[in-house]
Protein backbone atom coordinates (compact mmCIF):
# COMPACT_ATOMS: atom_id res chain seq x y z
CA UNK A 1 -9.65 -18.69 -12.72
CA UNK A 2 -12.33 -16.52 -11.18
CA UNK A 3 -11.58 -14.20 -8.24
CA UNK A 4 -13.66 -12.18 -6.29
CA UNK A 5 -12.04 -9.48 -4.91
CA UNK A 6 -13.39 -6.96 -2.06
CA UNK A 7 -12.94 -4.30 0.08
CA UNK A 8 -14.62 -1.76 1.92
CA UNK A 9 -12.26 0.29 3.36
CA UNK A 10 -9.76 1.06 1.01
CA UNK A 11 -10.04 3.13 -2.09
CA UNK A 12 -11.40 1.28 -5.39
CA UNK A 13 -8.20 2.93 -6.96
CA UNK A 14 -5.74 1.58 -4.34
CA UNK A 15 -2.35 1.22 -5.65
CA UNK A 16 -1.63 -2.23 -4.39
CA UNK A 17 -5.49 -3.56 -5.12
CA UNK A 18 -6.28 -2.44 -8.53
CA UNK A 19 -3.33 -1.11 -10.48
CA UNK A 20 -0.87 -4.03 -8.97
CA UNK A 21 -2.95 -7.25 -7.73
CA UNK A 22 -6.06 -6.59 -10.49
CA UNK A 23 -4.04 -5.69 -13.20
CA UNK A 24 -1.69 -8.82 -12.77
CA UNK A 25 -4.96 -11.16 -12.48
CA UNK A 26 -6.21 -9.74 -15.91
CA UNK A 27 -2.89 -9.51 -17.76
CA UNK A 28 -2.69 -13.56 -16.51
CA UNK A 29 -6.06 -14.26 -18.13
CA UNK A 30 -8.17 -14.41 -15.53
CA UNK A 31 -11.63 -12.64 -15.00
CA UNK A 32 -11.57 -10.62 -11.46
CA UNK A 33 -15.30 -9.49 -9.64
CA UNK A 34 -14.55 -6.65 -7.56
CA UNK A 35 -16.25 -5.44 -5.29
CA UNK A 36 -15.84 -1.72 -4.07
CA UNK A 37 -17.22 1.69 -2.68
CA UNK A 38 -17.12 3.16 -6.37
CA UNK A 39 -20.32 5.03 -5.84
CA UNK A 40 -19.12 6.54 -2.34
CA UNK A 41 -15.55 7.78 -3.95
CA UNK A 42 -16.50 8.67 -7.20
CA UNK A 43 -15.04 6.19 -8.90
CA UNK A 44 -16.06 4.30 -12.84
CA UNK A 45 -14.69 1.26 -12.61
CA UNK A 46 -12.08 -0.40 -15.12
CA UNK A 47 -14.59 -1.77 -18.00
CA UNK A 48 -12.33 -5.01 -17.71
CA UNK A 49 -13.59 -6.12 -14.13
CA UNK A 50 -17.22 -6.83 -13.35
CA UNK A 51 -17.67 -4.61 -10.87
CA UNK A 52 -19.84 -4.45 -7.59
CA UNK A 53 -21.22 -1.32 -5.46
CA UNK A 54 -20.01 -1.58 -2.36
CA UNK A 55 -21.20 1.36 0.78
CA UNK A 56 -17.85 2.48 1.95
CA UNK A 57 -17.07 1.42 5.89
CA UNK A 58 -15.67 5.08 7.32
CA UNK A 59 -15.16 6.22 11.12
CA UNK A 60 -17.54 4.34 13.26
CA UNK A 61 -20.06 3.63 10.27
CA UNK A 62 -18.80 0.24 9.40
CA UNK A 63 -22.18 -2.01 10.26
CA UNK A 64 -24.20 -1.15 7.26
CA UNK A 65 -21.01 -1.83 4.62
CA UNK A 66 -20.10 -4.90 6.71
CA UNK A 67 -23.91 -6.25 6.15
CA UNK A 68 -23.81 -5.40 2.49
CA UNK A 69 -20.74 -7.14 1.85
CA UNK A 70 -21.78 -10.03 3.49
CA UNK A 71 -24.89 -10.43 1.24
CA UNK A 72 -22.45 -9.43 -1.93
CA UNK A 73 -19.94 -12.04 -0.79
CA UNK A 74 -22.87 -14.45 -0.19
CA UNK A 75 -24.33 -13.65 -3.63
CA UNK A 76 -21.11 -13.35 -5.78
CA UNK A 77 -19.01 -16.29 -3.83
CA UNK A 78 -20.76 -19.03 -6.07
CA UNK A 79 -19.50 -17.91 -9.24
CA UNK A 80 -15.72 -17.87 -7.95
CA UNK A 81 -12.87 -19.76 -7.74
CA UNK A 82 -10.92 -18.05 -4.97
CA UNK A 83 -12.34 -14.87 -2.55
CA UNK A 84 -9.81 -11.89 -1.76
CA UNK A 85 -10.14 -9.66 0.76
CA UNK A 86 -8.55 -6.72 1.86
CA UNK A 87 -9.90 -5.86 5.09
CA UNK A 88 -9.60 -7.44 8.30
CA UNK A 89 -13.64 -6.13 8.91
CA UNK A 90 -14.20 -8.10 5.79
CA UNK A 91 -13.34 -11.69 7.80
CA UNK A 92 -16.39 -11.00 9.74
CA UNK A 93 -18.88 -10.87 6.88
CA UNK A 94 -17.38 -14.08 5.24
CA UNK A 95 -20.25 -16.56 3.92
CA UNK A 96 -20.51 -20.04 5.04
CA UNK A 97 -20.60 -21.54 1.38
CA UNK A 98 -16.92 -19.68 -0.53
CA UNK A 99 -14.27 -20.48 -1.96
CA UNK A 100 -10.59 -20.64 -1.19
CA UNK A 101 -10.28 -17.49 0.89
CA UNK A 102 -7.24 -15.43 1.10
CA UNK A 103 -6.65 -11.94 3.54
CA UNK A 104 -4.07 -9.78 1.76
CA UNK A 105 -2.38 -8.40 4.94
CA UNK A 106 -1.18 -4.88 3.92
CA UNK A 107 -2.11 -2.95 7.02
CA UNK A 108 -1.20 -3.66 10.93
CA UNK A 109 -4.66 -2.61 12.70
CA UNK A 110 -3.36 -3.42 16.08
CA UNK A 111 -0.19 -1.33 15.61
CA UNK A 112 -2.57 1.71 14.17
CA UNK A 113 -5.11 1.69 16.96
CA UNK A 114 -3.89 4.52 19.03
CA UNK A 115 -3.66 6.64 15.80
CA UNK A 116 -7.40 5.79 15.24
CA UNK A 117 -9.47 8.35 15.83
CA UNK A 118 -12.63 6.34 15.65
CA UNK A 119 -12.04 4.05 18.39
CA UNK A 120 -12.76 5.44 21.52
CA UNK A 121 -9.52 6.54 23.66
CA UNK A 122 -10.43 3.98 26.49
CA UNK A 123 -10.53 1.12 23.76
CA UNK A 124 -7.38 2.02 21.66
CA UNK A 125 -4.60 0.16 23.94
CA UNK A 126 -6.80 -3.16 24.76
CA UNK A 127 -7.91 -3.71 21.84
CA UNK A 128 -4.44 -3.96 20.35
CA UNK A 129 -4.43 -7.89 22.17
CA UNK A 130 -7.93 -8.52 21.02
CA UNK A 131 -6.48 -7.82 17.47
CA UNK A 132 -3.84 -10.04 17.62
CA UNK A 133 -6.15 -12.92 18.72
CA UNK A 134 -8.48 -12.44 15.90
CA UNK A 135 -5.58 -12.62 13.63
CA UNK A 136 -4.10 -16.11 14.97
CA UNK A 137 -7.66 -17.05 14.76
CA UNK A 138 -8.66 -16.00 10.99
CA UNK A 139 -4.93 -17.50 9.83
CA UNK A 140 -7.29 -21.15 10.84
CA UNK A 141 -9.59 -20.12 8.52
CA UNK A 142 -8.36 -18.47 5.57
CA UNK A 143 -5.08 -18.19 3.42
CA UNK A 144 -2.88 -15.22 4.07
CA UNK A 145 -1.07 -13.05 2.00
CA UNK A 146 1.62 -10.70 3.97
CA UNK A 147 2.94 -7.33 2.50
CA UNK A 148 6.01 -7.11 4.36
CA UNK A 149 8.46 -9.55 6.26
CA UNK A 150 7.82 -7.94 9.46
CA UNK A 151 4.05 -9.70 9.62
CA UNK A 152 5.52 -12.62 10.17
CA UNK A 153 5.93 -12.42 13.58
CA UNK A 154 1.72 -11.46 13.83
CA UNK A 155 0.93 -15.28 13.30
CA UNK A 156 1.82 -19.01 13.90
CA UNK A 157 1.45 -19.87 10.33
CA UNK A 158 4.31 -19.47 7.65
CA UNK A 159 2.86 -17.34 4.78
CA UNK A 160 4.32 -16.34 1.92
CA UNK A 161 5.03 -12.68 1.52
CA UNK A 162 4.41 -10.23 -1.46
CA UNK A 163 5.69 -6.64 -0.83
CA UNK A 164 4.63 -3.62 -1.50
CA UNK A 165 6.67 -3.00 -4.80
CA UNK A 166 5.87 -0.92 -7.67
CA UNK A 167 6.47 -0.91 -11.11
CA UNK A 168 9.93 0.83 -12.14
CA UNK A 169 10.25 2.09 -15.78
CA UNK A 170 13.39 1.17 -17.89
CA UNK A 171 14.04 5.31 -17.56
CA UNK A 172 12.78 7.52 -15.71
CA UNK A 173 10.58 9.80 -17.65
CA UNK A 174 11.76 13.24 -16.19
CA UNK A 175 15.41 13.67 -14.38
CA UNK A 176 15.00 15.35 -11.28
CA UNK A 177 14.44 19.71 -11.51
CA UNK A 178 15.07 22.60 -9.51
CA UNK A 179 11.62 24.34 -8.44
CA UNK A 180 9.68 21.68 -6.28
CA UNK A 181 9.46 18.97 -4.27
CA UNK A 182 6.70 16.14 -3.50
CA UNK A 183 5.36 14.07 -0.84
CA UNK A 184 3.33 10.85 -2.02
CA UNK A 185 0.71 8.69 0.82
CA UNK A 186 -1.49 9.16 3.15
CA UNK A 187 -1.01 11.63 5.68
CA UNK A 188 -1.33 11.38 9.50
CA UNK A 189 0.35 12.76 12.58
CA UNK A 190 2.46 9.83 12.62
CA UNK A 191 3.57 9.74 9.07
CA UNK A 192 4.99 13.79 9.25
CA UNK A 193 2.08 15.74 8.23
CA UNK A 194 3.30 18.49 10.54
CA UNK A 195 7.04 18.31 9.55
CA UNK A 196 6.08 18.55 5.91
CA UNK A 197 4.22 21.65 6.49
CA UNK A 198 6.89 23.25 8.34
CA UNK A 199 9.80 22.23 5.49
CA UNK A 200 7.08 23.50 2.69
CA UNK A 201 6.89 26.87 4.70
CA UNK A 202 10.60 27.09 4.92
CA UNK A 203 10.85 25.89 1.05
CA UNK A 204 8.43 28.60 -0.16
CA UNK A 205 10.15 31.33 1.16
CA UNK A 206 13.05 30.27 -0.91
CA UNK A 207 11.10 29.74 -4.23
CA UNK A 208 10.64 26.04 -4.14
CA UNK A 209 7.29 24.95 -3.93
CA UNK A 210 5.60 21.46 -2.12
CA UNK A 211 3.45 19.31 -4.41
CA UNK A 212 1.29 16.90 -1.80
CA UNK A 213 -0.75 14.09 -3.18
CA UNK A 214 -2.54 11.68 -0.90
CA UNK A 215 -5.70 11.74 1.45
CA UNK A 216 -5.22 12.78 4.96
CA UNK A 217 -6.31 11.44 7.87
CA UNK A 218 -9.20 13.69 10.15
CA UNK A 219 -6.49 15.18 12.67
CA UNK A 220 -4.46 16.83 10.16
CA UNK A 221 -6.97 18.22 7.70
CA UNK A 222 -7.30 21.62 9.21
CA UNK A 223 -3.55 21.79 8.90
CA UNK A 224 -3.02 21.28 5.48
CA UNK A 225 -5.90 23.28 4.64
CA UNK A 226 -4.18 26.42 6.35
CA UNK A 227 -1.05 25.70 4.60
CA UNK A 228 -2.71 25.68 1.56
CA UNK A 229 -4.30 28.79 2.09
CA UNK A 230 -0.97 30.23 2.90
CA UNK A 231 0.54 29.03 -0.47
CA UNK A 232 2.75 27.00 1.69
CA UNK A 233 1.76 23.57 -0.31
CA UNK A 234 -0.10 22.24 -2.94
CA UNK A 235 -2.50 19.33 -1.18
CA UNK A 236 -3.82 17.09 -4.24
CA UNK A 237 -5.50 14.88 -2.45
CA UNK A 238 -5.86 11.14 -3.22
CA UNK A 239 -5.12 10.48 -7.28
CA UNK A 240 -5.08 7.47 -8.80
CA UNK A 241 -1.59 5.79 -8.64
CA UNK A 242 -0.65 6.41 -12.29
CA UNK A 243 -1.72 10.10 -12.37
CA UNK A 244 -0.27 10.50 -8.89
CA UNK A 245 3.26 8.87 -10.67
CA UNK A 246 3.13 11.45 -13.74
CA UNK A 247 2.70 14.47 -11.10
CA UNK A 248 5.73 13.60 -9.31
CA UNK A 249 7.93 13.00 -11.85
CA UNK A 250 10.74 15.65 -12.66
CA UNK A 251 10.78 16.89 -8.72
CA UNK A 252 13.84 17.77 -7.15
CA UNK A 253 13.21 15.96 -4.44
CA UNK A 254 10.48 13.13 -2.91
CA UNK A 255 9.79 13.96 1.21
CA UNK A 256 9.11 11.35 3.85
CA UNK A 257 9.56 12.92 7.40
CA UNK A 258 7.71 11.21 9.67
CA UNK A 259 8.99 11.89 13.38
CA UNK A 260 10.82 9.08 16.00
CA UNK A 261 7.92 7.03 16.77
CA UNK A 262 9.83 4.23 19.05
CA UNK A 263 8.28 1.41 16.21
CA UNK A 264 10.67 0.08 13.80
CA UNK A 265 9.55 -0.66 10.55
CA UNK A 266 11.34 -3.97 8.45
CA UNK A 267 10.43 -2.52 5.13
CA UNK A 268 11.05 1.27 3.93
CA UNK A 269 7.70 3.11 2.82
CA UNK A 270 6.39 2.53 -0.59
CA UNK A 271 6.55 6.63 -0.75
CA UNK A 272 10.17 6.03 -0.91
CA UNK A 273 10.64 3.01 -3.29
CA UNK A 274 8.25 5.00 -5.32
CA UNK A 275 10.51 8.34 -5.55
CA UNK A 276 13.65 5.94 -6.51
CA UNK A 277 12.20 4.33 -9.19
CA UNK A 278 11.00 7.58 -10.88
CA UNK A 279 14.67 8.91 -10.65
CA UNK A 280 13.62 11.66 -7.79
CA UNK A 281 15.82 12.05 -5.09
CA UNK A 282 15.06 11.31 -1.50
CA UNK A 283 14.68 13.33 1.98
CA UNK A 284 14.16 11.27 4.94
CA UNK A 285 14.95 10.58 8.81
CA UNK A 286 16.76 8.23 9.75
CA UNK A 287 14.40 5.11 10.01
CA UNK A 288 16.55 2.04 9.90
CA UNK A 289 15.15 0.15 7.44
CA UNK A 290 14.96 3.49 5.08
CA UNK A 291 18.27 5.12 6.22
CA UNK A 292 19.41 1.86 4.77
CA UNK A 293 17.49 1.91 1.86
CA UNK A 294 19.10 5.72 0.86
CA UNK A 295 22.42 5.19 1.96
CA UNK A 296 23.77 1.54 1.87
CA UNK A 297 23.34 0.18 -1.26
CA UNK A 298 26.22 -0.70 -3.65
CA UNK A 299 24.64 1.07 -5.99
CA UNK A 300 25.23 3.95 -3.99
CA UNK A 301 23.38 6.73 -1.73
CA UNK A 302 19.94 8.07 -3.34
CA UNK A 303 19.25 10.52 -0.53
CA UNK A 304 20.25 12.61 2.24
CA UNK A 305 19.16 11.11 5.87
CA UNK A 306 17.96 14.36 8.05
CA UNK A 307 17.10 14.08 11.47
CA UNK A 308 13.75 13.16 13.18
CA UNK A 309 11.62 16.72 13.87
CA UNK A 310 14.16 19.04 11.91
CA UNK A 311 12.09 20.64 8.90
CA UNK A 312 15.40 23.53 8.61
CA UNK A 313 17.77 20.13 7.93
CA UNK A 314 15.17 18.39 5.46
CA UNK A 315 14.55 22.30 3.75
CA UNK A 316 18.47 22.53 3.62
CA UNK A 317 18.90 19.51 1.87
CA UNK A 318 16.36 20.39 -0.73
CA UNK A 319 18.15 23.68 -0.90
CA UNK A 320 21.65 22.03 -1.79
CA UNK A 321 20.24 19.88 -4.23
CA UNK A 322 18.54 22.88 -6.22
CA UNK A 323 22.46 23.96 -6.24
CA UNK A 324 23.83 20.80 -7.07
CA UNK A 325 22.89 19.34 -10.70
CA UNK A 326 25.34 16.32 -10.33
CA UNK A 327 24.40 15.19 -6.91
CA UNK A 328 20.63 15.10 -7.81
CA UNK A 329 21.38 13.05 -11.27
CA UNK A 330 23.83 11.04 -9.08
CA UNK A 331 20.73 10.33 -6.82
CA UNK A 332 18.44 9.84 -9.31
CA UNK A 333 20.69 6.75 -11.33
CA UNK A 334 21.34 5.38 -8.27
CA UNK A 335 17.68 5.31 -6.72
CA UNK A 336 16.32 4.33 -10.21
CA UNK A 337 18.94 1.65 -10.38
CA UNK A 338 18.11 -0.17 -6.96
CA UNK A 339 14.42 -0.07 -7.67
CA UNK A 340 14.61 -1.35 -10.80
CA UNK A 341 16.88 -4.49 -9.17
CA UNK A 342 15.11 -4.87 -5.75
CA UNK A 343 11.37 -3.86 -6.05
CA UNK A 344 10.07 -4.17 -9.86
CA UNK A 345 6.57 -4.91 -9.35
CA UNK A 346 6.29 -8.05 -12.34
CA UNK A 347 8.86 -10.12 -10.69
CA UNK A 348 6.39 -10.14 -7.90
CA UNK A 349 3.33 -10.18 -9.72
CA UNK A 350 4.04 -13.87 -10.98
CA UNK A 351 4.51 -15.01 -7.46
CA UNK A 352 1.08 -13.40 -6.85
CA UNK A 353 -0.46 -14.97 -9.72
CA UNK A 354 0.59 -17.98 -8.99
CA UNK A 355 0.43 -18.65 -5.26
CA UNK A 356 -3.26 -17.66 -5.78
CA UNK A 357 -3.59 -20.36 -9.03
CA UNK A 358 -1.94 -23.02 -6.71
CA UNK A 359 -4.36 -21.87 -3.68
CA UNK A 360 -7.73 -22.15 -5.60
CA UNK A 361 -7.15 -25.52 -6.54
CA UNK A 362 -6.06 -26.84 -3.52
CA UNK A 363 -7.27 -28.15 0.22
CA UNK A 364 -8.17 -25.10 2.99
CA UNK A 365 -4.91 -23.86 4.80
CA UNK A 366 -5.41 -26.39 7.66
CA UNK A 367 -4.97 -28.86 5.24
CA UNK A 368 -2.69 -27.36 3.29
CA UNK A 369 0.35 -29.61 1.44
CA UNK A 370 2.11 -25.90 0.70
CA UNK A 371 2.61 -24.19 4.17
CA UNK A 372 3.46 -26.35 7.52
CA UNK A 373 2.86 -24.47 10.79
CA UNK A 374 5.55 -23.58 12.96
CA UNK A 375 3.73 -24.14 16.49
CA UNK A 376 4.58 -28.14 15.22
CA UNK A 377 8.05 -27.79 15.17
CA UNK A 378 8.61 -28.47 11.45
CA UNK A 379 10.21 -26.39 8.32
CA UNK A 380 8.04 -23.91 7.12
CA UNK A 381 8.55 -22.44 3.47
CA UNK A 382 6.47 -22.40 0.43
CA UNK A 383 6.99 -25.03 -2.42
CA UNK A 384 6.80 -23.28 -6.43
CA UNK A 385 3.37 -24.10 -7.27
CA UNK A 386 3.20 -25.64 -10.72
CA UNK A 387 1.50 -23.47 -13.15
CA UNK A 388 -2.13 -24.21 -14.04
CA UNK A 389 -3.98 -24.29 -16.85
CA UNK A 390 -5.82 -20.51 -17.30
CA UNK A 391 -9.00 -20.05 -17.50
CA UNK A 392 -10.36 -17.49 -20.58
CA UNK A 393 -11.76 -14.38 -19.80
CA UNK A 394 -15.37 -14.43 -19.17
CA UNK A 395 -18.05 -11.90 -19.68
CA UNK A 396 -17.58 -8.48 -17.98
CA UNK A 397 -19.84 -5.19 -17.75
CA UNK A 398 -18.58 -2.14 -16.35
CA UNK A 399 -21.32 -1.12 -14.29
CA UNK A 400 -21.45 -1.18 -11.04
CA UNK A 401 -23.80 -3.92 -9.44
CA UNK A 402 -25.29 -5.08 -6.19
C-alpha cells in the first residue's frame, strides 16, 4: 500500500503524524509520501519517506500553502493508494481525481476558535456553527479517523477511533529525581502557561528548577520569555518527540495546570499519559477525565490532584515529593504500570494499520460495507477488517520535492 500523507499546519515532526502513524505505515511494509513544511521548520526528513516541500499555513497566511497543496495533492494523488490528511484546511484543497481519503481528526477547530488569535474577534463565536457544518459535510466525502471518544458526538457517522497513545517502555529509563520538574505540549492561555510560570517561580526559589519543552502559542510568548530571563524556567521549545521523551525522563515531577475552563475533556492530555509511562510523577487540577486518570486506577494513584489557579498547591506538591523518595517511586510504578496496560501505542498501531489497509481497498464511505450511519436508525460499529496482502516498499529519496 501507498499513502500519501499531508499536512500543512502541523509540525513535520508531530508526535502523532510521523513518529506514531508514519512509523507504523513503514514498520507494516508500506511506502508513505509525505508531504510537509520541512523547509519552513527546519526540518530533513526521515530518508525512509519520499518526502514533499510543503509552505507552512501560519496565522492568516493559509491561501498560498492551501494552493500548493492542492497542486501537490493533485500531482502526488495518482501514485497512491489511500490520501491522509491532517488538517481540516487540507479538505478544501482535495483533488477531484484521489484516492480513498481519510481526515485524521486530532484537533477540535470549532472548540479552539475563541483561543485563535488569527480569526478576527467578531468571527470567533459564529464561526464555531459554520465549523460544525463543514464537518457533517466532509464526513460525506471522506473517511474519518477520530483521536478521542469525545468526537463522536461532532458527526452523524460512526467512526472508528484511534487515541492519542504513546509508546510505553518495558522500564522506565530514569526513576523519578529530586532537582526538577517538566511540562511537555504546546502552550496557550488555556492550557496553563501562566500557572506554570508562577509554580516555576515559586519552585526556583526553593532550588528546583522547570524544564519546558513545547512551542507556544503568540499570546504567551512574551511571558515565557521573561521567565526565562528571570531563570524562572527553562523554555525548550518544540523538540522532536523522542528527544523531547529523553529530556524528561528522571524528573521529579511532569506539570499540567491548565485553569477551570467550563469544557470537559473525555480523554486526559497526552502530556499526562506521556509523564506515566516514563515513570514521572504527575501534578494536575482536577479535570475529570485526568483527576481520574491520577487517582482511580486499581493500580493505584500516580499523582497529586491540586486545585484549578493555585501555583503555591501544585509548588507544594512538588516540594513533598522532593522529600518523599517512596511516594515518588510509588507514583512512578503505578503511572508506568497503567500506561503500559491502557495506552501502549502498538496495540493501537495495528488497528491503524489496518483500518487504513481495509479502507484503500474498499467503496467511498457513503458506500461503505464497514460503518452504517446512525441518522438511519441502525447499529453502528466497525467490523475487523481482514488483513491484506502488503505491498513491498518502493523507491524512496530523502529530499524534499515539489
Amino acid at each position: 500500500m501507498h499513502v500519501l500523507v499531508a499536512t500543512v499546519v502541523h509540525h513535520p515532526q508531530d508526535a502523532r503524524i510521523l513518529h506514531r502513524q508514519i512509523r507504523s505505515l513503514l514498520d507494516a511494509g508500506h511506502t508513505v509520501t509525505y508531504a510537509a513544511p520541512f523547509r519552513a521548520r527546519g526540518v530533513t526528513p526521515w530518508p525512509e519517506v519520499i518526502a514533499v516541500d510543503l509552505p507552512r499555513a501560519r496565522g492568516r497566511r493559509r491561501l498560498a500553502a492551501l494552493r500548493a497543496a492542492r497542486s501537490v495533492l493533485a500531482e502526488h494523488a495518482a501514485e497512491a493508494d489511500l490520501l491522509l490528511v491532517h488538517d481540516p484546511e487540507l479538505l478544501m484543497a482535495l483533488p477531484g481525481r484521489r484516492p480513498v481519503t481519510v481526515w485524521d481528526v486530532h484537533d477540535d477547530l470549532a472548540a479552539a476558535l475563541p483561543a485563535k488569535e488569527w480569526v478576527p474577534l467578531p468571527l470567533r463565536r459564529p464561526l464555531g456553527p459554520l465549523v460544525r457544518v463543514l464537518e457533517r459535510a466532509a464526513e460525506r466525502r471522506v473517511r474519518l479517523l477520530l483521536a478521542e471518544e469525545g468526537y463522536r458526538d461532532r458527526f452523524a457517522g460512526d467512526h472508528p477511533v484511534v487515541p492519542n497513545t504513546t509508546v510505553v517502555p518495558e522500564a522506565p529509563a530514569r526513576p523519578p529525581g529530586t532537582d526538577r520538574v517538566v511540562y511537555l505540549g504546546r502552550l496557550s492561555t488555556e492550557r496553563g502557561a501562566a500557572e506554570l510560570v508562577a509554580t516555576g517561580r515559586l519552585l526556583r526559589a526553593r532550588g528546583v528548577s522547570l524544564e519546558v519543552v513545547g512551542p507556544a502559542d503568540p499570546p504567551v510568548r512574551a511571558l515565557l520569555r521573561q521567565a526565562q530571563r528571570e531563570d524562572s524556567i527553562r523554555w525548550y521549545g518544540f523538540l522532536p518527540n523522542d528527544q523531547a521523551l529523553r529530556l524528561i525522563s528522571g524528573a521529579t515531577a511532569g506539570l499540567c495546570l491548565p485553569p477551570d475552563s467550563g469544557l470537559r475533556r473525555h480523554e486526559p492530555p497526552t502530556r499526562v499519559v506521556e509523564y506515566m509511562a516514563h515513570g514521572i510523577p504527575v501534578v494536575t487540577t482536577p479535570d475529570p477525565a485526568t483527576r481520574a486518570l491520577v487517582s482511580d486506577q486499581p493500580q493505584g494513584p500516580c499523582g497529586t490532584v491540586v486545585p484549578f489557579g493555585d501555583p503555591e498547591a501544585a509548588a507544594a506538591a512538588v516540594l513533598r515529593l522532593r522529600g518523599d523518595g517512596r511516594l515518588r517511586s510509588a507514583y512512578a510504578r503505578a503511572g508506568h504500570a497503567i500506561a503500559r496496560a491502557r495506552f501502549h501505542w502498538p496495540s493501537q498501531a495495528e488497528v491503524f494499520v489496518r483500518t487504513l489497509e481495509e479502507w484503500a481497498r474498499s467503496p467511498r464511505p457513503q458506500q461503505s460495507p464497514t460503518f452504517v450511519r446512525r441518522e438511519r436508525g441502525e447499529s453502528g460499529g466497525a467490523v475487523r477488517p481482514e488483513l491484506p496482502r502488503q505491498a513491498g516498499p518502493r523507491s524512496r529519496s530523502s529530499l524534499p520535492r515539489g
